[in-house]
Protein backbone atom coordinates (compact mmCIF):
# COMPACT_ATOMS: atom_id res chain seq x y z
CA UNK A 1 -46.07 -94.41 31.73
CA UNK A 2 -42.92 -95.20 29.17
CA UNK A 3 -43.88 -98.78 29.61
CA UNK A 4 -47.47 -98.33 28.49
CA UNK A 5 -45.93 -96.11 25.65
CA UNK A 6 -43.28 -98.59 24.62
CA UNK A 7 -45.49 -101.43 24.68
CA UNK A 8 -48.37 -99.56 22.14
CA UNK A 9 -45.84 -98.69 19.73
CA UNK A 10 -44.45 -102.14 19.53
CA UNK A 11 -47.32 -103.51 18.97
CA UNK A 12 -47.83 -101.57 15.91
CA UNK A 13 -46.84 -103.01 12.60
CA UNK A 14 -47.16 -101.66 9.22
CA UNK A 15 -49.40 -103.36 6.58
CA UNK A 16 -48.15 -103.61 3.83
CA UNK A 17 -50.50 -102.64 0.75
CA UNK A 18 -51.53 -102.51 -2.73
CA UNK A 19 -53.82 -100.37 -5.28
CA UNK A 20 -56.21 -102.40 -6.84
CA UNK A 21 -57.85 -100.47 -9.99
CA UNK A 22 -61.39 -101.56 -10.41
CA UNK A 23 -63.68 -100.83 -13.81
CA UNK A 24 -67.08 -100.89 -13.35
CA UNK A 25 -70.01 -101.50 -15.45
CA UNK A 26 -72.20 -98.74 -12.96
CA UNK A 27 -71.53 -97.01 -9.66
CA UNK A 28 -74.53 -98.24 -7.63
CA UNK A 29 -72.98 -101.41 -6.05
CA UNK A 30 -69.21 -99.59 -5.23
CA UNK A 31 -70.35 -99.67 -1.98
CA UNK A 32 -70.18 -103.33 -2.01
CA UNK A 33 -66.52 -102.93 -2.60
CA UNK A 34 -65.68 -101.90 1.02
CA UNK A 35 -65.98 -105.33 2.50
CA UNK A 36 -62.85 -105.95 0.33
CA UNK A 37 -60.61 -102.77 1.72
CA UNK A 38 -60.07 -98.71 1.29
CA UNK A 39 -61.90 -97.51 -1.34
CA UNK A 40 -59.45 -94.64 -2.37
CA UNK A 41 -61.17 -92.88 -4.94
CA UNK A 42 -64.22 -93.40 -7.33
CA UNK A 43 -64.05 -91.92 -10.74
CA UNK A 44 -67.55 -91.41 -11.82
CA UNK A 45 -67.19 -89.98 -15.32
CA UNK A 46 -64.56 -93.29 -15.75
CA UNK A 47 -66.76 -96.17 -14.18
CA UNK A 48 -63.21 -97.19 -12.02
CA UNK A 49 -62.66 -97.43 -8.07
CA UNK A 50 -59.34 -97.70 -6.54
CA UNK A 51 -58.80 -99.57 -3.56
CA UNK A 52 -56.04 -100.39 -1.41
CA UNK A 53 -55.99 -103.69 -0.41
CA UNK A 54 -53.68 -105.75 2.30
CA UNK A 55 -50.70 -107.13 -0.32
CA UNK A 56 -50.66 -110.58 0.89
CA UNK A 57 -54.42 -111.00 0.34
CA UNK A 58 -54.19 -109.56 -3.04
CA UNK A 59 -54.53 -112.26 -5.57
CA UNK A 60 -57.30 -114.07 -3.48
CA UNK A 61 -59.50 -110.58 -2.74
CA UNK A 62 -58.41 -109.98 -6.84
CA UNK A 63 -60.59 -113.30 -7.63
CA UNK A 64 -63.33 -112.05 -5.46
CA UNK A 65 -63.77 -108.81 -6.82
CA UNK A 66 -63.42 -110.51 -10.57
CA UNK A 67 -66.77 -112.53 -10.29
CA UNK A 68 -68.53 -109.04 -9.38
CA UNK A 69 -71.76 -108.99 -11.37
CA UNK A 70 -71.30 -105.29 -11.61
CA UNK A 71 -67.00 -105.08 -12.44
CA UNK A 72 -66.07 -105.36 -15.99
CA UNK A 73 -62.09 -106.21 -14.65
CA UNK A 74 -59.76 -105.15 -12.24
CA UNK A 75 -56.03 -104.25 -12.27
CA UNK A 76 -53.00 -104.47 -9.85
CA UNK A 77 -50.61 -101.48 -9.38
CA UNK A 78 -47.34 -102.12 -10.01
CA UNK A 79 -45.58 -99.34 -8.14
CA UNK A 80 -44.23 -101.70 -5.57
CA UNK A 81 -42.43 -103.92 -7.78
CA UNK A 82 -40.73 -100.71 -9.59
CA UNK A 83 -37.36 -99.70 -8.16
CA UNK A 84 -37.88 -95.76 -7.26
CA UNK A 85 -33.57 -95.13 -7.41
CA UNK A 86 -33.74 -93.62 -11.08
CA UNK A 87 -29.83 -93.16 -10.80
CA UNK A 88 -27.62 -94.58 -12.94
């Protein structure tokens, strides 16, 4: 049974992943926006959907979800690129 166990958590790997802030022009079609990853959170007084989104597809899925009929523009997250150590 510690084979079976060893094996399954070797196999797992960590994706590594992005937010991906999408405005909207209306809510109807976020729906849509699942085929492109997790949709996180919608905002519907804000017309915006956040989705998390594999980070080495990011720039090609970005493109996708830019020639949306229904998004007005999307924006990338920069929390990964910002060191977190706030220590001198």
């Amino acid at each position: 049974m510690n084979k079976i166990l060893s094996k399954k958590i070797e196999s797992f790997i960590i994706q590594k992943r992005r937010l991906l802030v999408v405005w909207l022009y209306s809510l109807k079609q976020v729906k849509n926006l699942k085929q492109f990853g997790m949709i996180f959170y919608v905002s519907k007084k804000m017309n915006y959907a956040l989705i998390y989104v594999n980070e080495e597809e990011i720039e090609k899925t970005e493109k996708r979800i830019n020639k949306l009929h229904f998004v007005r523009y999307t924006q990338m997250s920069y929390r990964p690129d910002i060191e977190m150590n706030f220590r001198s």
